[in-house]
Protein backbone atom coordinates (compact mmCIF):
# COMPACT_ATOMS: atom_id res chain seq x y z
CA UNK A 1 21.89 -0.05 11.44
CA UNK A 2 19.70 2.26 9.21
CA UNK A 3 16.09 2.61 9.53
CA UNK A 4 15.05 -0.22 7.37
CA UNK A 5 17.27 -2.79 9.05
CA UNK A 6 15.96 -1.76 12.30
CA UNK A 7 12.01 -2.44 11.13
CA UNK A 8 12.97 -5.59 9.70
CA UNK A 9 14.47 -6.35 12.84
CA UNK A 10 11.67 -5.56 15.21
CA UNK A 11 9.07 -6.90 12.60
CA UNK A 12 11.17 -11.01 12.90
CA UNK A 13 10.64 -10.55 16.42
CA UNK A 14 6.97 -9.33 16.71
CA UNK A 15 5.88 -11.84 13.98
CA UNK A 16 7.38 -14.64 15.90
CA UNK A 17 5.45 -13.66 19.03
CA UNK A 18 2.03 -13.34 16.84
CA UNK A 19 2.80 -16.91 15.29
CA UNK A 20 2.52 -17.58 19.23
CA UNK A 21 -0.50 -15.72 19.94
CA UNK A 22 -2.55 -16.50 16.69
CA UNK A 23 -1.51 -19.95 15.29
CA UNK A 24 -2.59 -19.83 11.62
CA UNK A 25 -5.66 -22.38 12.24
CA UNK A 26 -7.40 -19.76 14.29
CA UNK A 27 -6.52 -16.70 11.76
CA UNK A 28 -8.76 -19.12 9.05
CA UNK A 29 -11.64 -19.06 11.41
CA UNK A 30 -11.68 -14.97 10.77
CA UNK A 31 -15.38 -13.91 9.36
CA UNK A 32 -12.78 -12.00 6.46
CA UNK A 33 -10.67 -14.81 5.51
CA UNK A 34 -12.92 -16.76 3.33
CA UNK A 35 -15.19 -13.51 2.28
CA UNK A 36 -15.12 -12.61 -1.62
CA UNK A 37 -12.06 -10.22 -2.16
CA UNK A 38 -11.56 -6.81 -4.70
CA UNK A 39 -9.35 -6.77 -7.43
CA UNK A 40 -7.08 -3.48 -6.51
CA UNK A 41 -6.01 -3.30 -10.53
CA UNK A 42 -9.35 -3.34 -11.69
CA UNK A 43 -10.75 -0.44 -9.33
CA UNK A 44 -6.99 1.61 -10.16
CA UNK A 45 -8.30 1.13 -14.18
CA UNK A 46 -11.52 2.21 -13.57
CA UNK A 47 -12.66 5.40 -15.66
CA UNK A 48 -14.95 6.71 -12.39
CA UNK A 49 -12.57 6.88 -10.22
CA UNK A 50 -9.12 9.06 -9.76
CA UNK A 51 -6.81 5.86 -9.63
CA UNK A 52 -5.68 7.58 -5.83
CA UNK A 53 -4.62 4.89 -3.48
CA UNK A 54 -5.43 6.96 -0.57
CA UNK A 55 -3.34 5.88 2.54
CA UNK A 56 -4.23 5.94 6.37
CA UNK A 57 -1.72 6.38 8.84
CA UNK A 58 -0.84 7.76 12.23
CA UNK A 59 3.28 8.37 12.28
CA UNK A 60 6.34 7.19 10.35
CA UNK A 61 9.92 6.79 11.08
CA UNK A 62 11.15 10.37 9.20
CA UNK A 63 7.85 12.09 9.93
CA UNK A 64 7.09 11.22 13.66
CA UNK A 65 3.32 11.87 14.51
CA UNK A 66 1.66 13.32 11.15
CA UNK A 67 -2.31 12.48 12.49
CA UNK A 68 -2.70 10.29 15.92
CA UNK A 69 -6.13 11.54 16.35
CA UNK A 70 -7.67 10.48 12.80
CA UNK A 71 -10.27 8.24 13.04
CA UNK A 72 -9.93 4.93 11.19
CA UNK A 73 -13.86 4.72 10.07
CA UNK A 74 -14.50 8.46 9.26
CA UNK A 75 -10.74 8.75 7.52
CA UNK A 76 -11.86 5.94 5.51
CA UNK A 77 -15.16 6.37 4.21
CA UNK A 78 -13.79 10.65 3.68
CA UNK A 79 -11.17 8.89 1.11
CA UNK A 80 -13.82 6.88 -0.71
CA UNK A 81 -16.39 9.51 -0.87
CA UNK A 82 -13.87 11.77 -2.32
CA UNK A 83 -13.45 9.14 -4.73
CA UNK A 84 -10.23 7.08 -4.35
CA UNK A 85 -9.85 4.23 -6.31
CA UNK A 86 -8.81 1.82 -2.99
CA UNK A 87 -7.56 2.17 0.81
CA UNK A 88 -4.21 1.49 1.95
CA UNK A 89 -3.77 0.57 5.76
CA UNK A 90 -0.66 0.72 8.05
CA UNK A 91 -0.84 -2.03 10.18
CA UNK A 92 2.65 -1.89 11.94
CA UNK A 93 2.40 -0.55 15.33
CA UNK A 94 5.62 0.26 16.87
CA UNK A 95 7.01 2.31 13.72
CA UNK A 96 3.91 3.64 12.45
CA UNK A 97 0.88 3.63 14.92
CA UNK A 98 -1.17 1.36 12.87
CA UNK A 99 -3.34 -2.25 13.52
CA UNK A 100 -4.91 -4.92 12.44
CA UNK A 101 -7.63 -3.74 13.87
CA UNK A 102 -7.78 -0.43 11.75
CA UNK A 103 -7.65 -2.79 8.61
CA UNK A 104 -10.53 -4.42 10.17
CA UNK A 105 -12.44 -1.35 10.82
CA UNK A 106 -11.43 0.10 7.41
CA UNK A 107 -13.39 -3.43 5.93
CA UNK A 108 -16.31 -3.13 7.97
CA UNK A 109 -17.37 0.39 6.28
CA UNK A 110 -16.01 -0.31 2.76
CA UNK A 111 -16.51 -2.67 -0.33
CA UNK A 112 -13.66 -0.88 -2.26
CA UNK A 113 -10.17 -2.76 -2.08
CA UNK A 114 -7.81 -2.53 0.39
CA UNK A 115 -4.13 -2.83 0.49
CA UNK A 116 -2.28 -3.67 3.89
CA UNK A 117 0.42 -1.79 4.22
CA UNK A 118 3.03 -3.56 6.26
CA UNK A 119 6.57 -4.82 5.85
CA UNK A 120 5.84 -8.92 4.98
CA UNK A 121 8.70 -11.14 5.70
CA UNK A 122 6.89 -14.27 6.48
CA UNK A 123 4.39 -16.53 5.29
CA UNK A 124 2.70 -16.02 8.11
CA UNK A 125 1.36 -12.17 7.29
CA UNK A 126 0.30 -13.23 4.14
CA UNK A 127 -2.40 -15.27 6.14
CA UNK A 128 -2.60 -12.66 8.30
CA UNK A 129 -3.54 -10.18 5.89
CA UNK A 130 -5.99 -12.21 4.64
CA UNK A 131 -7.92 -12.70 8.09
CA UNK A 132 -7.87 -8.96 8.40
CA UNK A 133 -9.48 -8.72 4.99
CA UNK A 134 -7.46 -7.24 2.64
CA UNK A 135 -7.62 -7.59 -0.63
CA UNK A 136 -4.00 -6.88 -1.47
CA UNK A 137 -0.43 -7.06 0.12
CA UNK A 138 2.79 -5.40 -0.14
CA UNK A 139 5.73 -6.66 -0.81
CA UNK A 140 9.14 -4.88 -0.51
CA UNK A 141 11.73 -6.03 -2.72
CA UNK A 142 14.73 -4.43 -1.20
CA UNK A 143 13.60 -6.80 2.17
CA UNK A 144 12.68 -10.14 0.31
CA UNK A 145 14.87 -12.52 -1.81
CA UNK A 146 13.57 -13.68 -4.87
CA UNK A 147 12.71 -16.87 -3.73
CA UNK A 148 11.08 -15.30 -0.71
CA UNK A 149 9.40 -12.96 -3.45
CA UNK A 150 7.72 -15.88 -5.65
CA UNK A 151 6.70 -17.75 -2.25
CA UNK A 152 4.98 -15.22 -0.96
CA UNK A 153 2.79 -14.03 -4.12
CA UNK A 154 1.86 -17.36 -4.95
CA UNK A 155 0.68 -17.81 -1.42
CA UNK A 156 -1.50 -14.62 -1.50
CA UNK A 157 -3.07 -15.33 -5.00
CA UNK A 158 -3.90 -18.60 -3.87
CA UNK A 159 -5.46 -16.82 -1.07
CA UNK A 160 -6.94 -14.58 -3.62
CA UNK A 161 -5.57 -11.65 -2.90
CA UNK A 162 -3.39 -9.38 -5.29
CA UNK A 163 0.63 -8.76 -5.08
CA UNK A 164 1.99 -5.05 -5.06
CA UNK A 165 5.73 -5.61 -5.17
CA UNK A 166 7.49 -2.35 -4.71
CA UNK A 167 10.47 -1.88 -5.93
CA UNK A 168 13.23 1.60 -5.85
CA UNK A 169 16.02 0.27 -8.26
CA UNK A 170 16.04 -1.86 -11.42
CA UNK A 171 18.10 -4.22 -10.07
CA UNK A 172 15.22 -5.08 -7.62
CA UNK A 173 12.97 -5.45 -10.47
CA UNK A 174 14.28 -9.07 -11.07
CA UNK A 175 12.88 -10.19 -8.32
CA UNK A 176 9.29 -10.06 -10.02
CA UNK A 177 7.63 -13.50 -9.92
CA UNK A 178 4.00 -14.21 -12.21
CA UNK A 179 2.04 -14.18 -9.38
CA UNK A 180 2.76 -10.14 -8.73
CA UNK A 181 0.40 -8.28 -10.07
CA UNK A 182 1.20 -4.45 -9.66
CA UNK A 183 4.64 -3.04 -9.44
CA UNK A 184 5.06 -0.08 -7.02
CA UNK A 185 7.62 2.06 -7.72
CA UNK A 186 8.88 3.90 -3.99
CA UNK A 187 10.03 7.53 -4.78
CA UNK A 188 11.26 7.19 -1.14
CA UNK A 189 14.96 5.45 -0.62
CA UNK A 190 14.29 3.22 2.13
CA UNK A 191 17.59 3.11 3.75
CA UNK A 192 17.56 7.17 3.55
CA UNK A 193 13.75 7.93 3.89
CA UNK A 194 14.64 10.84 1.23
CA UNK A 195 12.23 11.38 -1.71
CA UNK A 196 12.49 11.98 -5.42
CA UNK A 197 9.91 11.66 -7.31
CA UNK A 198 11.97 11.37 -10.64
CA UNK A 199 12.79 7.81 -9.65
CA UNK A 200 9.32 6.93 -11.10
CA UNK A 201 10.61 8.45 -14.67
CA UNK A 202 13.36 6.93 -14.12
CA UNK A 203 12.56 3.26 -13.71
CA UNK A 204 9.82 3.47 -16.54
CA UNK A 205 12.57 2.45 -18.89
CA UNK A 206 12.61 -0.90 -17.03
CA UNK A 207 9.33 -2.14 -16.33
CA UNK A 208 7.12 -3.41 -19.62
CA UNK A 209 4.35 -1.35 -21.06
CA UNK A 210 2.16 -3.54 -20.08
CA UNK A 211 2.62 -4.34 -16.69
CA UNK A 212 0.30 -2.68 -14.34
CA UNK A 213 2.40 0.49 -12.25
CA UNK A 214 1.89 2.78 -9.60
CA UNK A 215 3.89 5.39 -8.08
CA UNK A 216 4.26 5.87 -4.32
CA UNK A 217 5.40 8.65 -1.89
CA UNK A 218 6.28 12.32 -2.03
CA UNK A 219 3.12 13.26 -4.28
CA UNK A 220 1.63 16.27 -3.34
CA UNK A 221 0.50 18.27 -6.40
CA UNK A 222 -1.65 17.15 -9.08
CA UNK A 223 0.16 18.38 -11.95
CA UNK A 224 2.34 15.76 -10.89
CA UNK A 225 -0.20 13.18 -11.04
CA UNK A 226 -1.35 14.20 -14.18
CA UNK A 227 2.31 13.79 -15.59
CA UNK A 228 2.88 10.13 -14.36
CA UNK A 229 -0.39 9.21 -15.41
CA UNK A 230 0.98 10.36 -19.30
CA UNK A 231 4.13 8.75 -18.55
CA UNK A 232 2.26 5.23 -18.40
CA UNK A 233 1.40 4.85 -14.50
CA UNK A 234 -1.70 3.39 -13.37
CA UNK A 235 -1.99 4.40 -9.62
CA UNK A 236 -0.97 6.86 -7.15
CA UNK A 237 -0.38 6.26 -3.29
CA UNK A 238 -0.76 9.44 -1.16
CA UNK A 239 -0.70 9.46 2.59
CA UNK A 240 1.12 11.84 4.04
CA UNK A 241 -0.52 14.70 2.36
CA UNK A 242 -3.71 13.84 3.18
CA UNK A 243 -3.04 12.66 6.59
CA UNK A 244 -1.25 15.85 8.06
CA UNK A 245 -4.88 17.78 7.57
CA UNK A 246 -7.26 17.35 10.38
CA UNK A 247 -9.44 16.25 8.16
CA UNK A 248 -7.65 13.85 5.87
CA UNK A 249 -10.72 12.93 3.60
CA UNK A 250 -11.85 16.50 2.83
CA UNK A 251 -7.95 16.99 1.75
CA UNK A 252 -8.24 13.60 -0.52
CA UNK A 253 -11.52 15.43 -2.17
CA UNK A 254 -9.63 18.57 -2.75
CA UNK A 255 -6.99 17.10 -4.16
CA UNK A 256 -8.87 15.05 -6.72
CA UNK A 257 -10.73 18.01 -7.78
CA UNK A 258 -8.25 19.59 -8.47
CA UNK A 259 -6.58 16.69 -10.43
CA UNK A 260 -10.09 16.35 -12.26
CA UNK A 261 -10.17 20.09 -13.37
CA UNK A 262 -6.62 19.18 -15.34
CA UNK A 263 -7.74 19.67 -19.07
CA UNK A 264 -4.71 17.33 -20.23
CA UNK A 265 -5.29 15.06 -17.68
């Protein structure tokens, strides 16, 4: 059983026991689930901002601990003050330290959107995310059918949140339904946890011009932002590089800085 299989595994179990916990009815009674949301695409298109998804977490399965000191609310309002276009939150806890409650806290000091990062294989999360106020949710293609696909992001627009379906092959890209919004392209292989960035080029070729596209994982220069963005990508998820300094929002700043001071760029 590889990595993935063993998340997805752990995740049917701890979603069952939630379902238990926190019955739908009382996740709708959440002060965040009826609040106004933020549209993730238009914040990534904005000309102000860097189109950085900037990414909090605490560990990850091929990493181990990168940051378990970082502080949710200071990590948070760093990345936005550095000026990232929107948050992304781990909220898995056994694989990679995260909460609801850091979603929570990362709402309660920000008005930018945020995307909960988490591996949805039930109805149930999409409600969930919702009560924890994001504004977005992920959904992994390579752990959803289509028909599980389609279900899903029509339950979160009608929700009003936005659909990031991430895909790492083309074959996975026909699993798109109308109700996703943003395709994520994962330079990471899921089943291997290895990176290559050139996945990104190479599924470009498959997804339509216009269809709104961001690139995720292993991006830790720039220059390499500033190439995707010519290539026709829209957004950029970083975590890991900003989370391994002590002071992850300072890094985020740095980092933009430098991708602002690109002439071509």
């Amino acid at each position: 059983m590889n990595i993935l299989d063993q998340i997805v595994a752990y995740k049917k179990q701890e979603v069952a026991e939630r379902k238990e916990l926190y019955p739908i009815k009382l996740l709708e009674n959440s002060l965040y689930f009826s609040s106004p949301t933020v549209s993730l695409k238009k914040y990534l298109a904005r000309e102000d901002k860097s189109g950085i998804i900037a990414e909090f977490k605490r560990k990850s399965p091929s990493k181990g601990i990168i940051n378990a000191y970082a502080d949710v609310e200071e990590t948070s309002i760093g990345y936005m003050r550095a000026g990232a276009s929107a948050l992304s939150v781990l909220t898995d806890s056994h694989f990679f330290g995260g909460s609801g409650e850091d979603l929570k806290t990362a709402r309660k000091f920000n008005f930018c959107p945020i995307l909960r990062k988490d591996f949805t294989i039930d109805a149930y999360q999409v409600y969930e995310a919702r009560s924890m106020g994001a504004d977005a949710i992920l959904l992994i293609a390579e752990i959803l059918s289509e028909k599980e696909v389609k279900q899903m992001a029509d339950l979160a627009k009608s929700l009003e949140m936005e659909v990031l379906m991430e895909v790492h092959s083309k074959e996975q890209l026909q699993k798109v339904s109308g109700s996703v919004d943003i395709i994520g392209v994962n330079n990471r292989n899921l089943q291997t946890f290895d990176v290559d960035i050139q996945t990104s080029y190479e599924l470009l070729n498959y997804i339509p011009v216009e269809t709104f596209k961001i690139s995720e994982s292993g991006i830790s220069d720039p220059e390499v932002v500033c190439k995707l963005k010519e290539a026709g990508y829209n957004g950029f998820l970083i975590g890991e590089l900003f989370m391994k300094s002590s002071h992850p929002g300072k890094r985020c700043l740095k980092f933009i800085d430098e991708l602002n001071q690109l002439v071509d760029c």
